[in-house]
N, C-alpha and C. Protein backbone atom coordinates (compact mmCIF):
# COMPACT_ATOMS: atom_id res chain seq x y z
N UNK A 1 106.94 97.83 78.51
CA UNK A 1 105.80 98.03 79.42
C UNK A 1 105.33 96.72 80.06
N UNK A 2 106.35 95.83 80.49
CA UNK A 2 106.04 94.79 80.75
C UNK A 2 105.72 94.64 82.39
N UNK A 3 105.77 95.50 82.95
CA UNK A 3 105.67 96.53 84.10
C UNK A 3 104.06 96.78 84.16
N UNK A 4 103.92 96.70 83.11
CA UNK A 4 101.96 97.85 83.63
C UNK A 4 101.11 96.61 83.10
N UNK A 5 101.93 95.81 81.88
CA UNK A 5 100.90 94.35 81.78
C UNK A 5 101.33 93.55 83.02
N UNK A 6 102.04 93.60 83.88
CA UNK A 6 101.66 92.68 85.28
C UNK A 6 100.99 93.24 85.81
N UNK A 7 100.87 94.44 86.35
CA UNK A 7 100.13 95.28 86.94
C UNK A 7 98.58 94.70 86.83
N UNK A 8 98.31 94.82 85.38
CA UNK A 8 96.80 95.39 84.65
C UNK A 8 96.50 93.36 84.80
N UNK A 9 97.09 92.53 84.94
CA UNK A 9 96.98 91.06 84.62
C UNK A 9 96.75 90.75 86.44
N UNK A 10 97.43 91.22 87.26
CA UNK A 10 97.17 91.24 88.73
C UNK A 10 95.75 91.55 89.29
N UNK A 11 95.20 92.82 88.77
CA UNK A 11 94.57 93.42 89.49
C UNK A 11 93.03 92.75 88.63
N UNK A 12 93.14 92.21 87.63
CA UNK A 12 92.30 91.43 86.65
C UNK A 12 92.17 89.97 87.74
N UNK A 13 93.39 89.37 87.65
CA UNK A 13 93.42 88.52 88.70
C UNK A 13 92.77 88.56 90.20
N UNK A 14 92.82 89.47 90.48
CA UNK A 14 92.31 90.04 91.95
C UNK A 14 91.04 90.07 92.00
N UNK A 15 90.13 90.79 90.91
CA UNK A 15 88.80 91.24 90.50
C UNK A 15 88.59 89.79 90.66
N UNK A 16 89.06 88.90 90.05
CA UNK A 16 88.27 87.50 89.35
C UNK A 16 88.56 86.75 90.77
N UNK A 17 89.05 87.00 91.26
CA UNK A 17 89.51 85.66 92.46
C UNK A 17 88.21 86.27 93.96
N UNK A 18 87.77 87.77 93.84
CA UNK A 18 87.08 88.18 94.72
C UNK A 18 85.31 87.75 94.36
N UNK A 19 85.74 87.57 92.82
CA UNK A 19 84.17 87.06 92.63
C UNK A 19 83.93 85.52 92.51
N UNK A 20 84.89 84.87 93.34
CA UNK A 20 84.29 83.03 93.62
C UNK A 20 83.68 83.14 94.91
N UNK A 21 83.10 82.41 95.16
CA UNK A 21 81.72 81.83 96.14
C UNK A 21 82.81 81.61 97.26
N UNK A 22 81.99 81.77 98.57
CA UNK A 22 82.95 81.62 99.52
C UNK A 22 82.00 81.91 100.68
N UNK A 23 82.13 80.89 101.36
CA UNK A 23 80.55 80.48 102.66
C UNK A 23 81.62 81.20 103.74
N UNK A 24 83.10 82.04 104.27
CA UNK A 24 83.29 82.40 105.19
C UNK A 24 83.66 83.55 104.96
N UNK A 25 83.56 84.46 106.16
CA UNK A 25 84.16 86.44 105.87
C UNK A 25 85.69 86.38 106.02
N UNK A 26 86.19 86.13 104.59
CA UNK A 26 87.37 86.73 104.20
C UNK A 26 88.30 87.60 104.83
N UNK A 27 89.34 87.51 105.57
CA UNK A 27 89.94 87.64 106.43
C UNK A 27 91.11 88.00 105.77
N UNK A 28 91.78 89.50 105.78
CA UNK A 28 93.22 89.77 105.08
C UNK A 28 94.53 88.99 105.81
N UNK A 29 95.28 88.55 105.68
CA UNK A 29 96.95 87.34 106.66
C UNK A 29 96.13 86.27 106.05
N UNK A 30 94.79 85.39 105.95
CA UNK A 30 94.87 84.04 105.89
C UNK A 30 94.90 83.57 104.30
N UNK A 31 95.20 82.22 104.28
CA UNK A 31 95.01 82.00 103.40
C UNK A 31 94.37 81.31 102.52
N UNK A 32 93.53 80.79 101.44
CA UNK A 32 92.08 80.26 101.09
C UNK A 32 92.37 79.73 99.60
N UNK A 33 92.21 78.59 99.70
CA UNK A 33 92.15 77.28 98.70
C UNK A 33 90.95 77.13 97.83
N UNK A 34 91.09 77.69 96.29
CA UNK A 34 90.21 77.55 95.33
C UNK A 34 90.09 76.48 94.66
N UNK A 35 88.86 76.01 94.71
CA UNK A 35 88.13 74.76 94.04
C UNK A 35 87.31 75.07 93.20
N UNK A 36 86.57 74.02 92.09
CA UNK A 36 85.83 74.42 90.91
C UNK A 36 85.05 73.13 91.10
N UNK A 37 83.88 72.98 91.10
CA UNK A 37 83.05 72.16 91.01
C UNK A 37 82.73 71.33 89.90
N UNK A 38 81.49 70.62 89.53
CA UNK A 38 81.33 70.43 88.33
C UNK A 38 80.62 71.05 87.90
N UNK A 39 79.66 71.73 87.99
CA UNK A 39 79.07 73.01 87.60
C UNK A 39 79.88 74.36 86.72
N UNK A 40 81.41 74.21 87.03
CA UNK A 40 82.40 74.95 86.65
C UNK A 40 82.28 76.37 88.24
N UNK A 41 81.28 76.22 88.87
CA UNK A 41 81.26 77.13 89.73
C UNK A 41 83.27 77.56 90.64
N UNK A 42 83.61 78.25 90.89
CA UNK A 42 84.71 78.29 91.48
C UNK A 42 84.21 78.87 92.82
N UNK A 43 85.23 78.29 93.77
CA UNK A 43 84.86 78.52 95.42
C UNK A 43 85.94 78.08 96.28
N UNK A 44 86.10 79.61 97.25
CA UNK A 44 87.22 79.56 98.23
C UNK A 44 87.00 78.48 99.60
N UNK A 45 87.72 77.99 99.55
CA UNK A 45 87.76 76.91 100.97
C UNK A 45 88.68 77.14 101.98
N UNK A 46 88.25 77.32 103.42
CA UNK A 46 89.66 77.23 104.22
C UNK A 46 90.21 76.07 104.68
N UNK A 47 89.47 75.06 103.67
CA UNK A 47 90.36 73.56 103.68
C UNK A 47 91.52 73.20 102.58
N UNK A 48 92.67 72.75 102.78
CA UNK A 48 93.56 72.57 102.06
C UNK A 48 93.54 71.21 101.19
N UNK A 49 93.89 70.91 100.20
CA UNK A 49 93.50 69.44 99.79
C UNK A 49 93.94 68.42 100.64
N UNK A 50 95.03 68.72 101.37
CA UNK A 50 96.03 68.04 102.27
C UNK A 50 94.74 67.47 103.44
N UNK A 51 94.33 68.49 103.79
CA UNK A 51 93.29 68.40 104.93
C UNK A 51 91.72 67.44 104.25
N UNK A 52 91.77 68.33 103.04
CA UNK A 52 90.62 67.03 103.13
C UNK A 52 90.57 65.58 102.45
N UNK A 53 91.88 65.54 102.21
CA UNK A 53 92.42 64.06 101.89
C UNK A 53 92.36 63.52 100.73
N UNK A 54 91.93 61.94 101.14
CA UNK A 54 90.99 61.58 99.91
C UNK A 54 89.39 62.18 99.67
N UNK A 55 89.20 62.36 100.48
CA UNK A 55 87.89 62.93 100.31
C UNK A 55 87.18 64.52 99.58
N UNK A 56 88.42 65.00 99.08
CA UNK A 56 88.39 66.16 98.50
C UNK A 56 87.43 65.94 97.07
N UNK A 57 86.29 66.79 97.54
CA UNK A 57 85.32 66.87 96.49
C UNK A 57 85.56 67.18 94.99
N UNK A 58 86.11 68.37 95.04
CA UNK A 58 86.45 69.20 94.01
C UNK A 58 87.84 69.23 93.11
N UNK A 59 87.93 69.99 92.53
CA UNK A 59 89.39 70.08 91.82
C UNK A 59 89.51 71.54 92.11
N UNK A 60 90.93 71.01 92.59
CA UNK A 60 92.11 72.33 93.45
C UNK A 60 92.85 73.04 92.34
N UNK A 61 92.24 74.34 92.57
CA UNK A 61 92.62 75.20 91.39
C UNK A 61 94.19 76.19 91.74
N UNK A 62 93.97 76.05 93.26
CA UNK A 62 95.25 76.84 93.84
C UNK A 62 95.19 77.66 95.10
N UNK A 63 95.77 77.85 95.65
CA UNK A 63 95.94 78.92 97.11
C UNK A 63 96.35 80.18 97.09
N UNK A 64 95.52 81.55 97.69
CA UNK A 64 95.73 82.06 97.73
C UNK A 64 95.77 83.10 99.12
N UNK A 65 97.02 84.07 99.73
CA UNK A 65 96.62 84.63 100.96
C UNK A 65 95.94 86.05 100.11
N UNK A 66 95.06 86.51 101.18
CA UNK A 66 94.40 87.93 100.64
C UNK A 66 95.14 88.67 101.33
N UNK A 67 96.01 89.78 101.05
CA UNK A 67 96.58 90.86 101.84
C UNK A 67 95.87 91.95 102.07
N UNK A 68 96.83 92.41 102.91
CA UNK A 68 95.82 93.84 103.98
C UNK A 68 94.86 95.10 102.74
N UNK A 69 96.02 94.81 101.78
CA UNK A 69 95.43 96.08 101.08
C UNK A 69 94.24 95.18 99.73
N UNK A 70 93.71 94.04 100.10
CA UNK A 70 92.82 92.93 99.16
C UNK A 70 93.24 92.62 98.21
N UNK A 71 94.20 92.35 97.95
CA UNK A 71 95.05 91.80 96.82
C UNK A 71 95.44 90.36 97.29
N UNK A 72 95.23 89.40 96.03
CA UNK A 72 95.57 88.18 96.46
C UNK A 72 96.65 87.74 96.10
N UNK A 73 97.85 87.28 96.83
CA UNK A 73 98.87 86.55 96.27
C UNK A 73 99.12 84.72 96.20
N UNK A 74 99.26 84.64 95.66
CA UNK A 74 99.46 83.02 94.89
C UNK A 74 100.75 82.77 96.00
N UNK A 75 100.09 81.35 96.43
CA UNK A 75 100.58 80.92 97.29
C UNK A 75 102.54 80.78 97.28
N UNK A 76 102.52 80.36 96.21
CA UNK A 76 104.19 80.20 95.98
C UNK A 76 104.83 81.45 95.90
N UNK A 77 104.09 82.68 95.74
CA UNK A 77 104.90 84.11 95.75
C UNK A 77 104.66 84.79 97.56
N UNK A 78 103.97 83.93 98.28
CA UNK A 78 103.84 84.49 99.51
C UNK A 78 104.73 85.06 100.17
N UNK A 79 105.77 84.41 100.07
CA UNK A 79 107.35 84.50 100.98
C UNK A 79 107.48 85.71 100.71
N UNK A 80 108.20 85.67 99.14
CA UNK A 80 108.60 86.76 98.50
C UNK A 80 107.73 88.18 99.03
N UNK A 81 106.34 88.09 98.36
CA UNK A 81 105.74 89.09 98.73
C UNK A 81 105.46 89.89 100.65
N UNK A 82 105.60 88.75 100.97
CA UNK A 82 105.29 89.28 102.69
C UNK A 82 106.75 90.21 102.86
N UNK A 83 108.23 89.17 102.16
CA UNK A 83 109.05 90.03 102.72
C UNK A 83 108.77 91.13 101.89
N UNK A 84 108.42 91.64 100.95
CA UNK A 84 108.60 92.86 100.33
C UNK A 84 107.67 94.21 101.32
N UNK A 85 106.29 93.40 101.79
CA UNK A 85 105.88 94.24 102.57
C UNK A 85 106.34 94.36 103.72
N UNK A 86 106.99 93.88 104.03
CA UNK A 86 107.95 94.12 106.07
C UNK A 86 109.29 94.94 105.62
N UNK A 87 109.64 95.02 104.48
CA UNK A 87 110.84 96.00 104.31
C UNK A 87 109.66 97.34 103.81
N UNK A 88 109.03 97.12 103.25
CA UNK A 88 108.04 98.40 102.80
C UNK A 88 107.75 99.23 104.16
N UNK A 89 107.09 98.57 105.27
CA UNK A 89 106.53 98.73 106.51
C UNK A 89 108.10 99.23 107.55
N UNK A 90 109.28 98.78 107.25
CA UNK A 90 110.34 98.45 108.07
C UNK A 90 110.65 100.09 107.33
N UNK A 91 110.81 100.56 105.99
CA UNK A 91 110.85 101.82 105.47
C UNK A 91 110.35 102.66 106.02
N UNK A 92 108.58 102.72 105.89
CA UNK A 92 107.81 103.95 106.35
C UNK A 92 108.00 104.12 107.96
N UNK A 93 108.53 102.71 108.68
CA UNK A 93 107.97 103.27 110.26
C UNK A 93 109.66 104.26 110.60
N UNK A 94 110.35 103.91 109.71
CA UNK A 94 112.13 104.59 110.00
C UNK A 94 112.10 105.64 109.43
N UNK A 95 111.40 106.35 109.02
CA UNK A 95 111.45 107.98 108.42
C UNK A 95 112.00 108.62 109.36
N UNK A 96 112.93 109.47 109.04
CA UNK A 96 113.95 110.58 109.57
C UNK A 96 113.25 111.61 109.11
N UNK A 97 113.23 112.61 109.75
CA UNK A 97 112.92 114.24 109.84
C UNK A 97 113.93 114.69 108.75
N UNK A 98 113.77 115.74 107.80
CA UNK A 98 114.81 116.80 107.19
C UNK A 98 115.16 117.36 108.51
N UNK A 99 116.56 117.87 108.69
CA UNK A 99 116.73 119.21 109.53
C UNK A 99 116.29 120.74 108.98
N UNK A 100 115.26 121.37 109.43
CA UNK A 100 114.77 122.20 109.05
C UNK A 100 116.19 123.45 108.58
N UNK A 101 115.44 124.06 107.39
CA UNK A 101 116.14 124.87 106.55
C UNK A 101 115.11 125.95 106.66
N UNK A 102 115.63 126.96 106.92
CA UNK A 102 114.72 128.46 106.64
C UNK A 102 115.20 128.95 105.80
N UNK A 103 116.27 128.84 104.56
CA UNK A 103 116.81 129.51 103.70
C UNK A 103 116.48 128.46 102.64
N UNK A 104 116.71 129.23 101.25
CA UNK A 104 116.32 128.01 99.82
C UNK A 104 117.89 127.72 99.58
N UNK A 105 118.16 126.76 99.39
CA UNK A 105 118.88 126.15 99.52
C UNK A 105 119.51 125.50 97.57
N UNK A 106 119.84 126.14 97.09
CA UNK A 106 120.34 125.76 95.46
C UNK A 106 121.77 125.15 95.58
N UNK A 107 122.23 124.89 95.97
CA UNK A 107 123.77 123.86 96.47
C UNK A 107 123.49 122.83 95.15
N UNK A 108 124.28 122.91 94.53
CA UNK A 108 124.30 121.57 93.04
C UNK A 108 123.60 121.78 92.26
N UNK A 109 122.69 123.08 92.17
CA UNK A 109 121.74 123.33 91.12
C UNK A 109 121.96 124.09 90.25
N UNK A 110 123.52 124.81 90.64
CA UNK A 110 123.29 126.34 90.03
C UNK A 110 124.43 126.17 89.46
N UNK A 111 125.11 125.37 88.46
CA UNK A 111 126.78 125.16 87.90
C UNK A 111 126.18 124.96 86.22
């Protein structure tokens, strides 16, 4: 069941990453750089440490993009995950029709 503890460890993850402080409206495609104060407070930035240099206040806890459906992915699984959703998306928009059957149809069922 190592399957439903990622699952249940994700969506734990998700809960906890939606409740840090964050001064801008959260935007699903971008992506937002968690910091921790000394307070221990944690808080999303749309500054990267890169960007704020030496001058980076805080300690950089990690990056994350928020996807369409509010789930956050960790920056180093982005790739991975975006392609999984463009073949997901590349699936549902290619649906083929059944050719309609007016008869029940038991072919391989009945041996």
């Amino acid at each position: 069941r190592s399957s439903d503890l990622k699952v249940l460890e994700e969506a734990k993850r998700d809960a906890d990453l939606h409740h840090a402080a964050c001064n801008v409206v959260k935007k699903p495609g971008n992506v937002y750089y968690l910091y921790r104060r000394e307070s221990s407070q944690r808080y999303f930035s749309i500054l990267s440490p890169k960007e704020w240099g030496a001058s980076c206040p805080h300690e950089f806890l990690g990056a994350f993009k928020l996807q369409h459906d509010m789930s956050w992915t960790p920056f180093n699984s982005i790739e991975k995950r975006d392609a999984e959703i463009n073949m997901i998306d590349k699936l549902l928009s290619h649906q083929t029709a059944l050719p309609e059957c007016r008869e029940p149809n038991f072919k391989g069922l009945l041996n």
